[in-house]
Protein backbone atom coordinates (compact mmCIF):
# COMPACT_ATOMS: atom_id res chain seq x y z
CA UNK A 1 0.00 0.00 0.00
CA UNK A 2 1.22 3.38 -0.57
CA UNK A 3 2.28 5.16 2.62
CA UNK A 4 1.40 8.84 1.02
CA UNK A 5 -1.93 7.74 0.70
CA UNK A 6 -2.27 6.32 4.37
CA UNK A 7 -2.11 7.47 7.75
CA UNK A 8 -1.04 5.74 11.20
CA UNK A 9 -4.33 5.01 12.79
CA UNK A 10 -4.57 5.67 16.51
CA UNK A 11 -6.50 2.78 17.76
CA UNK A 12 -6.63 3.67 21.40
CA UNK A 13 -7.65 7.47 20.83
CA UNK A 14 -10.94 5.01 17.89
CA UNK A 15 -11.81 3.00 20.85
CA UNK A 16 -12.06 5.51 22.98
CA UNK A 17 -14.07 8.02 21.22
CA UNK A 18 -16.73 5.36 20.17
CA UNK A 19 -17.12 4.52 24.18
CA UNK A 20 -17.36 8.64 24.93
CA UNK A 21 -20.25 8.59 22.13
CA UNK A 22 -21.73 4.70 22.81
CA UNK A 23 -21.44 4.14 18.74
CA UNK A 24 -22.55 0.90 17.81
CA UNK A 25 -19.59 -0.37 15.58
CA UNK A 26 -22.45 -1.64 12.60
CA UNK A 27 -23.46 2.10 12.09
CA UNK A 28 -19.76 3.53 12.28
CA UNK A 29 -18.82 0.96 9.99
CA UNK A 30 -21.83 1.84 7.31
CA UNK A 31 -21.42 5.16 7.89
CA UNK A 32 -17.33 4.81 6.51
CA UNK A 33 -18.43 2.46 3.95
CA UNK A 34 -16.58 -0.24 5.01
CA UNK A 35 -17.56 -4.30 6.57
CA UNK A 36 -17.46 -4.31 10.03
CA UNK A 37 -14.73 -7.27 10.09
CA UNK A 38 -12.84 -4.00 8.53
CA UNK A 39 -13.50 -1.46 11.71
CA UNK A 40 -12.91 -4.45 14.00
CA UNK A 41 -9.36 -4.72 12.16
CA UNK A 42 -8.62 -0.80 12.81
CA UNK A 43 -9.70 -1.35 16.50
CA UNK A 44 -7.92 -4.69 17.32
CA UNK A 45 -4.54 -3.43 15.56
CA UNK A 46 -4.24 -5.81 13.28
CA UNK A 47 -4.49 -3.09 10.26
CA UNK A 48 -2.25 -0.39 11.70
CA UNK A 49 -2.90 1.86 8.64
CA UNK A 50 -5.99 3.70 7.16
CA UNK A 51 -6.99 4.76 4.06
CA UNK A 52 -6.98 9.11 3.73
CA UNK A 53 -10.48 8.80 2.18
CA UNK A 54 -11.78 6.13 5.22
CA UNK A 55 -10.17 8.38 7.44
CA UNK A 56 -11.65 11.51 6.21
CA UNK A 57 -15.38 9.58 6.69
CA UNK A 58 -14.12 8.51 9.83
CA UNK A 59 -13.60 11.74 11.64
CA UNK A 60 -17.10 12.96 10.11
CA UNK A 61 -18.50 10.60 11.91
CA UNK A 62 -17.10 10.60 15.24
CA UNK A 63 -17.26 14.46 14.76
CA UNK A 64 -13.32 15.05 15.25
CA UNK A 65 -10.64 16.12 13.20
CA UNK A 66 -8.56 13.61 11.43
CA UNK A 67 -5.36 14.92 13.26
CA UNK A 68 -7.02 13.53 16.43
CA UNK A 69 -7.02 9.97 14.72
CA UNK A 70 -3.71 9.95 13.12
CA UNK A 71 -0.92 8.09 15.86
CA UNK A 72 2.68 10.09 15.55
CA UNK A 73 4.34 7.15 15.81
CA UNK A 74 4.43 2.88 16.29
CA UNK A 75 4.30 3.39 19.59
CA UNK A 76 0.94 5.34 19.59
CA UNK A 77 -0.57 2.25 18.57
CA UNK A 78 0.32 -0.27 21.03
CA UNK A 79 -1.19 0.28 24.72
CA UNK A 80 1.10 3.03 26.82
CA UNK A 81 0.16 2.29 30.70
CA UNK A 82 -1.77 5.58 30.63
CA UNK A 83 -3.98 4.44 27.85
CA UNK A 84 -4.42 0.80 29.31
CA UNK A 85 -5.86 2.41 32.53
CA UNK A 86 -8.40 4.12 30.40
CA UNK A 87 -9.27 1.21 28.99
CA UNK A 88 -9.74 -0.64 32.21
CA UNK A 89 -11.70 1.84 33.63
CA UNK A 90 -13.66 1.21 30.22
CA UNK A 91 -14.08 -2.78 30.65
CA UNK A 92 -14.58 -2.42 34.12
CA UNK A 93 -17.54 -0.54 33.35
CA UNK A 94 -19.11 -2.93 31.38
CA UNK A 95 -20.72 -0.91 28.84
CA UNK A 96 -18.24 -1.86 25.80
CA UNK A 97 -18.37 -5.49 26.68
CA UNK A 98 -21.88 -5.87 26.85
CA UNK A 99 -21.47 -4.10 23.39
CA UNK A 100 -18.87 -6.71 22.00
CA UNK A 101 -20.42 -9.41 23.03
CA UNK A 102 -24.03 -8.65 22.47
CA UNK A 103 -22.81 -7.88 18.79
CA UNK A 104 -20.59 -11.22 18.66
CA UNK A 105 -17.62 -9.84 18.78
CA UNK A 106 -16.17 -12.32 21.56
CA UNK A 107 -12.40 -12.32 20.02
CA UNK A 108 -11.98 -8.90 20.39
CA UNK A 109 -13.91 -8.99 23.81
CA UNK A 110 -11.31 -11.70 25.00
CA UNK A 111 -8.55 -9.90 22.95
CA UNK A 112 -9.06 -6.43 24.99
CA UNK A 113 -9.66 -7.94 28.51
CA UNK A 114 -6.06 -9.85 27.93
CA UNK A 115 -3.98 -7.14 26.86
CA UNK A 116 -4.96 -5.15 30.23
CA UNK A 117 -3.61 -7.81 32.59
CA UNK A 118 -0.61 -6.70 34.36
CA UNK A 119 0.70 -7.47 37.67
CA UNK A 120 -0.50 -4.37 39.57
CA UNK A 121 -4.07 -4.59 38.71
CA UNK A 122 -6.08 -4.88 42.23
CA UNK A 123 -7.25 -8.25 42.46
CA UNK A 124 -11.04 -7.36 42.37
CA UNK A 125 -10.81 -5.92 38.64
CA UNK A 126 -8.94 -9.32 37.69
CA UNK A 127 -11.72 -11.26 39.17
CA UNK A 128 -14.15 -8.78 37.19
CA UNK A 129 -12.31 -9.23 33.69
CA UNK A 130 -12.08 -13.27 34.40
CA UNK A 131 -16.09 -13.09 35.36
CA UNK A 132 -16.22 -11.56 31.81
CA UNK A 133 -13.67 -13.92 29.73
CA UNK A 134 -16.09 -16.45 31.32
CA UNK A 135 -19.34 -15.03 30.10
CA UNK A 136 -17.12 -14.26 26.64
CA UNK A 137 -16.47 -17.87 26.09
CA UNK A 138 -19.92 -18.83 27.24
CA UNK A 139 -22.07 -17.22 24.65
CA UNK A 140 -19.54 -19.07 22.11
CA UNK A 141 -20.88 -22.49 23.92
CA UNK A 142 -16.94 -22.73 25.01
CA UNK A 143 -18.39 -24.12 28.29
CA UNK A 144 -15.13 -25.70 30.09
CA UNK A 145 -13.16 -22.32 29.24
CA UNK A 146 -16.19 -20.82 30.69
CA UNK A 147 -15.93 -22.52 33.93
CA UNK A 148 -12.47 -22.12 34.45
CA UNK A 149 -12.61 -18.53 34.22
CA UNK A 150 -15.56 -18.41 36.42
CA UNK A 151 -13.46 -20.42 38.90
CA UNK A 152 -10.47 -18.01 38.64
CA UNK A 153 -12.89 -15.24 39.38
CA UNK A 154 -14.38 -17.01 42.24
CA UNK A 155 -10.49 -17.09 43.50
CA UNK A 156 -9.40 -13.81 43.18
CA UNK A 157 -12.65 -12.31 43.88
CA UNK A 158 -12.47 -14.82 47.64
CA UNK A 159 -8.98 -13.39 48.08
CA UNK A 160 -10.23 -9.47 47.36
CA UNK A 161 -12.84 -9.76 50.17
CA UNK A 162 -15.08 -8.44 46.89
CA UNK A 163 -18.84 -10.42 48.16
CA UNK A 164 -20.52 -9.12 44.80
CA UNK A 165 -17.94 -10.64 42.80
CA UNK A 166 -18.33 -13.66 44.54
CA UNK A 167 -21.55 -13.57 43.83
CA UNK A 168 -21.54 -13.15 40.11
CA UNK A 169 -18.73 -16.08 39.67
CA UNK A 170 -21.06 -17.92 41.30
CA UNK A 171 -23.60 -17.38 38.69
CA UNK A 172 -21.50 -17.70 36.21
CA UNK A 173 -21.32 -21.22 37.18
CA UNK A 174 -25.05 -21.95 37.59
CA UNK A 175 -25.57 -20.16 33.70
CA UNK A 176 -22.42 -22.51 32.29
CA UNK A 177 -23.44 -25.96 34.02
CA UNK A 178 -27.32 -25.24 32.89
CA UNK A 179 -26.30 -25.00 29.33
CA UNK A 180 -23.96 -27.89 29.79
CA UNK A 181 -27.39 -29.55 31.05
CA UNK A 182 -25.98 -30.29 34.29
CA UNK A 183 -29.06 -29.06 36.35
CA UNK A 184 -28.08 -30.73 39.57
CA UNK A 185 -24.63 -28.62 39.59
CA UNK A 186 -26.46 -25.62 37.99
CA UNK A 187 -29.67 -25.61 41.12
CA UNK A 188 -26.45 -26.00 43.84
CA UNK A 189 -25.01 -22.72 42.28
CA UNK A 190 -28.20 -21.37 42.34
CA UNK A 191 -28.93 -21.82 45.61
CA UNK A 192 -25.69 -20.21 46.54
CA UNK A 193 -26.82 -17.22 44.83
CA UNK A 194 -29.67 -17.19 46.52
CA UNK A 195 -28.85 -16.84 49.75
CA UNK A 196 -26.41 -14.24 49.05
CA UNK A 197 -28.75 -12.54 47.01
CA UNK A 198 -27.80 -9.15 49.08
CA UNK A 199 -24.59 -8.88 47.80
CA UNK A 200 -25.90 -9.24 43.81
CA UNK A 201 -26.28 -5.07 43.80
CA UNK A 202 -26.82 -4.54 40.25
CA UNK A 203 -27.24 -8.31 39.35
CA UNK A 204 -30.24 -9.15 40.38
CA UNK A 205 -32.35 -8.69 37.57
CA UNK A 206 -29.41 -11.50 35.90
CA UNK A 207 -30.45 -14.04 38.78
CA UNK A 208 -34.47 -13.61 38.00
CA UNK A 209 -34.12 -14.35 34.72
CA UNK A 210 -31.54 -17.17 35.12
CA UNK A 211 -34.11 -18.73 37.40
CA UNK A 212 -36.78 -18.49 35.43
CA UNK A 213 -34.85 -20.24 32.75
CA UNK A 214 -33.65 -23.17 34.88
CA UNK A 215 -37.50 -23.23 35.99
CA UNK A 216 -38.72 -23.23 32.90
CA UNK A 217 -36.59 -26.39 31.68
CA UNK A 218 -37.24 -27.66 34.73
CA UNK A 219 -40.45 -27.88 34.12
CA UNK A 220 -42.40 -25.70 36.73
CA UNK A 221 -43.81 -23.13 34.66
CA UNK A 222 -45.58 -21.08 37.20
CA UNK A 223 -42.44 -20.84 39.15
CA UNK A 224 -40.74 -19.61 36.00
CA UNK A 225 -43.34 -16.56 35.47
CA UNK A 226 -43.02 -15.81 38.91
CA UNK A 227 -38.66 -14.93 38.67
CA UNK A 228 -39.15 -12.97 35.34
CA UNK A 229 -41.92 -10.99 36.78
CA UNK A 230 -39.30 -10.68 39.47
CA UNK A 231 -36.58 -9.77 36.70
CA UNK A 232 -39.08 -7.05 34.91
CA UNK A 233 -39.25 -5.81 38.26
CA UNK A 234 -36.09 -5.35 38.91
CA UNK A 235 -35.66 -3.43 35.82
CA UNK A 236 -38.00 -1.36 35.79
CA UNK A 237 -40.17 0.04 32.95
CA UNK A 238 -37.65 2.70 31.58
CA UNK A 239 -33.95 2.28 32.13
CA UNK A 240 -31.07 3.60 30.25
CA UNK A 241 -28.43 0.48 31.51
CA UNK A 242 -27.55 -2.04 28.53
CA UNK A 243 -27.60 -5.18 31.01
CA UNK A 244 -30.86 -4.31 32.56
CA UNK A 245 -32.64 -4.32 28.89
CA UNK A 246 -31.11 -7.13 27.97
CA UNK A 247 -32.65 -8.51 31.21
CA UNK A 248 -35.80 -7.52 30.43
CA UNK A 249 -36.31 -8.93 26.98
CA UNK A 250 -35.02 -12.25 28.45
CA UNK A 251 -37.82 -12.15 31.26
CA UNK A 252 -40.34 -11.38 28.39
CA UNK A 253 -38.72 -13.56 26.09
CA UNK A 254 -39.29 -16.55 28.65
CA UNK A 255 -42.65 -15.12 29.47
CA UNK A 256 -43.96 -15.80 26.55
CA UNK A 257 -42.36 -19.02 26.26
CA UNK A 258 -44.46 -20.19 29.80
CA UNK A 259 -47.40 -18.34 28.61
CA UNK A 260 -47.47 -20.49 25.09
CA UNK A 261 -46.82 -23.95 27.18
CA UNK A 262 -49.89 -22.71 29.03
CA UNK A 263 -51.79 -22.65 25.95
CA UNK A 264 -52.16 -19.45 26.51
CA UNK A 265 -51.12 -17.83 23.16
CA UNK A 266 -53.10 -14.35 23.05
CA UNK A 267 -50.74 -13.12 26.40
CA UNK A 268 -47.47 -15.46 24.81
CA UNK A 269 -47.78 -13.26 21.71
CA UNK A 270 -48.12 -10.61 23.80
CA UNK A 271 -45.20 -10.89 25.62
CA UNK A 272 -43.00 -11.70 22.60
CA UNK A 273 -44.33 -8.96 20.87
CA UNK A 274 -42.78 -6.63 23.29
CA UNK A 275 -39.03 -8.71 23.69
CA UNK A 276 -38.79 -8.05 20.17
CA UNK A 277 -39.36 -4.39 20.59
CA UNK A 278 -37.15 -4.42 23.66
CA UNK A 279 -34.24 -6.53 21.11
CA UNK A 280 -34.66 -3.87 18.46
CA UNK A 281 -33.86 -0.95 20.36
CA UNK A 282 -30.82 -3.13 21.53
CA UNK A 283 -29.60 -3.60 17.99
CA UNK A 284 -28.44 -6.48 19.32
CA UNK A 285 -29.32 -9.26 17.01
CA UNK A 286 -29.26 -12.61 19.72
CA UNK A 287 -31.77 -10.85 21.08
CA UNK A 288 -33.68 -10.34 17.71
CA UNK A 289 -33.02 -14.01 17.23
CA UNK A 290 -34.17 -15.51 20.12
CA UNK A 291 -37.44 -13.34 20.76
CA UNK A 292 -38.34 -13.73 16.82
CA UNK A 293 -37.76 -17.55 17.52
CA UNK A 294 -40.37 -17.70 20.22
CA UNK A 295 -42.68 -15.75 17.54
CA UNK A 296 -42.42 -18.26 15.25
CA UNK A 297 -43.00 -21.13 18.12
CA UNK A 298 -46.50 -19.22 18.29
CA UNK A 299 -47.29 -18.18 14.64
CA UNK A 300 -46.83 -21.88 14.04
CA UNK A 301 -49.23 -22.64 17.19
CA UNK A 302 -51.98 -20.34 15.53
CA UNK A 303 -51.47 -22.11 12.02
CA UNK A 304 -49.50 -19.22 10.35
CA UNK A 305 -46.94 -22.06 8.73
CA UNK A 306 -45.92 -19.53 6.32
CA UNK A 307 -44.91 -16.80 8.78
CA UNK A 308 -43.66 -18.97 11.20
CA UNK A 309 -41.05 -20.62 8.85
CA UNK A 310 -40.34 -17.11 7.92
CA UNK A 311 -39.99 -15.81 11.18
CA UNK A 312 -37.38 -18.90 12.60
CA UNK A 313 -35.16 -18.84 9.17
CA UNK A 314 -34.51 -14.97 9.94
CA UNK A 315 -34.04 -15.40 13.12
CA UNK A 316 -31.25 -18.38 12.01
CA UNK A 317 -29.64 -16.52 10.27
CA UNK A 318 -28.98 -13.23 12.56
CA UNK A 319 -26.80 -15.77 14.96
CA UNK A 320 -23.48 -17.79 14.60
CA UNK A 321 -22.84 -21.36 14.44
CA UNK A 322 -20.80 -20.79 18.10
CA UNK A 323 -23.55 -18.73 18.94
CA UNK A 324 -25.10 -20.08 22.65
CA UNK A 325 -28.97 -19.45 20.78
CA UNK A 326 -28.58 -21.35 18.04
CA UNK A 327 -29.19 -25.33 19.67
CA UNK A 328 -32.24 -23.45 20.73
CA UNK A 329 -33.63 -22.09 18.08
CA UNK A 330 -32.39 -25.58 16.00
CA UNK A 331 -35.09 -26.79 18.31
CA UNK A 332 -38.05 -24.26 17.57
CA UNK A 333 -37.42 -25.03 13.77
CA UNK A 334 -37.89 -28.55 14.29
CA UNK A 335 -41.09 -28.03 16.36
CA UNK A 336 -42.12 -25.12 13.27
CA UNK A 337 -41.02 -27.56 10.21
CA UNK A 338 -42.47 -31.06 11.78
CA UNK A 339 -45.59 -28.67 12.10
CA UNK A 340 -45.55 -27.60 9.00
CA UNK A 341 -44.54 -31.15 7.42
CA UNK A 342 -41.37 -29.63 5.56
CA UNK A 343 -39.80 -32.92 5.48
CA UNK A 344 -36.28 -31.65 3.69
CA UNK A 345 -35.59 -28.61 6.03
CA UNK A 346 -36.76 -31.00 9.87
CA UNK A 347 -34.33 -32.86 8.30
CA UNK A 348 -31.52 -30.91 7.48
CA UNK A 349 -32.01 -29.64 11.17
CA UNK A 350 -31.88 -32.51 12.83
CA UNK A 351 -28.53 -33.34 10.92
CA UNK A 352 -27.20 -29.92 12.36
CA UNK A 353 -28.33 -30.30 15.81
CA UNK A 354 -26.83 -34.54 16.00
CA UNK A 355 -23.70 -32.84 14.50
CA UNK A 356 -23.65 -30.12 17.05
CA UNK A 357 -24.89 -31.97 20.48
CA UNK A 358 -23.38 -35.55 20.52
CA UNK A 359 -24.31 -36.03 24.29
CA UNK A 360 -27.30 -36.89 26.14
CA UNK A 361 -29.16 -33.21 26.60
CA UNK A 362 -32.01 -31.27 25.95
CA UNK A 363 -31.19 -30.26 22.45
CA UNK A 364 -31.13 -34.20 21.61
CA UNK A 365 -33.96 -35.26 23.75
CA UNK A 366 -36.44 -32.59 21.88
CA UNK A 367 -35.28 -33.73 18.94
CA UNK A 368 -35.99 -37.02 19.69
CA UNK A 369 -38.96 -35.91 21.25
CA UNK A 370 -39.93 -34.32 17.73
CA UNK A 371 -39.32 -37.75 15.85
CA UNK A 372 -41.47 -39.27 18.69
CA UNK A 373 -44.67 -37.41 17.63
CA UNK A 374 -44.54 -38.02 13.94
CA UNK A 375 -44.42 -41.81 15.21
CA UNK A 376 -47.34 -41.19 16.28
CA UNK A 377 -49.05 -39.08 14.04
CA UNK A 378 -47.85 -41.87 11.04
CA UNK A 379 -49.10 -44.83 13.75
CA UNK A 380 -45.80 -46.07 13.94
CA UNK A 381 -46.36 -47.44 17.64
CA UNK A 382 -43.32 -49.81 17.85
CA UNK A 383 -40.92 -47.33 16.49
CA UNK A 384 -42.96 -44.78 19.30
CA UNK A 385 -42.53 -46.90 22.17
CA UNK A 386 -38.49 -46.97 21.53
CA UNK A 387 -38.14 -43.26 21.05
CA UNK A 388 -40.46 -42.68 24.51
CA UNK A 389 -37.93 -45.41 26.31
CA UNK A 390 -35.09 -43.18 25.09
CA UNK A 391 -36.77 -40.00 25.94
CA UNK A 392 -37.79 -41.50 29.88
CA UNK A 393 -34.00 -42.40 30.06
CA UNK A 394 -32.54 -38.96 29.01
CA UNK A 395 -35.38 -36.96 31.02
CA UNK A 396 -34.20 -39.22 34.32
CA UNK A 397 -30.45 -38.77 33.26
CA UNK A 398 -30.68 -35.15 33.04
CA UNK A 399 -32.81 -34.44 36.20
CA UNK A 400 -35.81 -33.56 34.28
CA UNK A 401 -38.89 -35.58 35.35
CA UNK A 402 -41.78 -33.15 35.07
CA UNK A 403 -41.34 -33.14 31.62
CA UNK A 404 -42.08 -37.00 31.55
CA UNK A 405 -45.69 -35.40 31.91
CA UNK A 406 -45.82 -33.77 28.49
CA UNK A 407 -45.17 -37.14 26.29
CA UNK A 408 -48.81 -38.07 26.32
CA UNK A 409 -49.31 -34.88 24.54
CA UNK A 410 -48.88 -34.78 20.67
CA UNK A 411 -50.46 -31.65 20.10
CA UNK A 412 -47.34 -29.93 21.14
């Protein structure tokens, strides 16, 4: 590339202007003209150099000359200690990480917590960046990196004297062991949490609406509505925090989830009505995922096959294959496409899911739930009665047995 046509980008003075201004890195990005794999480049340091016309676009939209973005030197564009503080006073805050990882940007997450280790650090902001690295390599389904940073958290947060700390590595570990569908290990976590629910300051609203998860695969619905009512209250109707709406479309996310077991689907549409609305504003598109999922669980419900397969292929496609949403909503387009008798795509599903989950867990027992009913509905009884063995077995090896309730019904 020619030099007199490029400038040395300042990557710490980028990052630090799009956390003074909370710019979501899509818009920046479409506002340059470039891919956000592009802007993630500039801010990670693996380009070091930048285009005069990019940069040009670039200080438009951050509103700041280009001198501001332009590093004097090599140097500039490595972390000094000064700028490193600033940008652990930034991850410590949460706001960018919630950002990073909302968006799927879990490399750079992990890459910007590890490049502000250093031996000084107090030991309560190393047990907050390992609490993070854990949630980082949880949403990517990286569930034993999860737990051992959750365990390291646990540690330094102990030695810190830091209760609230303690308290979210401890939920940490519940969230990881539920979706490694180890419920006994996740409910003894839980419990923990719960009484030391005084120290969980600002996570509470996280706790409700992990409870009301584990509940809800548990199988006690009512007990699941009642901890993300809990969560919405905790929230609140109007708040400007990132984590507390993300919160909040969770609790009406699952809402509507308990509502439509309930056969309830006027308030389950409802409530998943509103997630999305609540995801939207986000941006973040798990969120969108997940709560346009659960719409197509309940278009499908109301025989609306066309909208609901419409619905749960969009929603596919806003995630990742390492995404921690996608073995979910694998499952609701199963449900949608056995519904729907769309023979090629259940099965091209199913093929993604057995190649995905290879253990005995939910993901594989719905599945096998799924192949259950169209036993039924095609009178295959022998070929029924072997699938319900397996599913009995599965339910009992996974702690599950109120859900050994809902195999006598095939309207699901």
């Amino acid at each position: 590339m020619n030099n007199s046509k490029t400038a040395l980008l300042n990557r710490k003075q980028l990052q630090q202007l799009i956390l003074q201004k909370s710019i979501k890195h899509l818009w920046l990005a479409n506002q340059i003209g470039v891919s956000e794999k592009t802007l993630t480049r500039w801010l990670n340091g693996s380009v070091s150099r930048i285009r005069l016309s990019n940069l040009t676009k670039l200080a438009h939209a951050l509103s700041c000359t280009k001198e501001d973005l332009i590093a004097r030197s090599e140097i500039d564009i490595y972390p000094s200690e000064e700028n490193r503080d600033i940008l652990v006073n930034e991850l410590h805050n949460d706001g960018l990480l919630y950002e990073l990882m909302m968006s799927s940007k879990i490399k750079l997450a992990i890459s910007l917590i590890k490049s502000t280790f250093h031996s000084t650090l107090p030991r309560a902001i190393i047990a907050n960046f390992y609490i993070k690295l854990g949630y980082a390599s949880l949403i990517h389904r990286q569930y034993k990196n999860a737990l051992q940073y959750f365990e390291k958290g646990f540690n330094k947060a102990t030695r810190a004297d830091d209760l609230s700390l303690v308290f979210s590595a401890n939920l940490g570990c519940a969230i990881t062991l539920f979706f490694s569908c180890e419920f006994k290990k996740s409910q003894y976590y839980l419990a923990i949490c719960s009484n030391s629910l005084q120290y969980a300051n600002q996570e509470k609203a996280h706790y409700y609406s992990t409870y009301s998860l584990f509940n809800l695969y548990s199988g006690d619905i009512n007990a699941a509505i009642q901890s993300a009512n809990l969560c919405l209250t905790e929230c609140g109707e109007k708040t400007d925090s990132i984590e507390k709406n993300l919160f909040k479309g969770t609790a009406l996310q699952l809402l509507g989830a308990c509502y439509l077991l309930k056969d309830d689907t006027k308030a389950a549409y409802t409530f998943c009505a509103e997630s999305l609305n609540v995801a939207n504003l986000s941006g973040y598109n798990r969120c969108v995922a997940v709560s346009k999922g659960y719409l197509a669980a309940i278009h499908c419900t109301n025989k609306k096959p066309a909208l609901a397969e419409q619905l749960i292929e969009q929603s596919i496609a806003l995630v990742s294959d390492e995404d921690i949403s996608l073995p979910s909503l694998l499952c609701i387009a199963l449900y949608i496409y056995r519904k729907t008798a769309n023979t090629t795509k259940f099965l091209a599903c199913l093929s993604t899911l057995n190649a995905m989950c290879n253990t005995t867990n939910v993901v594989n027992t719905f599945a096998t739930y799924q192949l259950y009913l169209i036993d039924i509905e095609q009178n295959n009884t022998l070929a029924a009665s072997e699938k319900l063995t397996q599913i009995e077995s599965a339910l009992n090896q996974l702690s599950l047995p109120l859900w050994l309730a809902w195999l006598t019904k095939p309207n699901l």
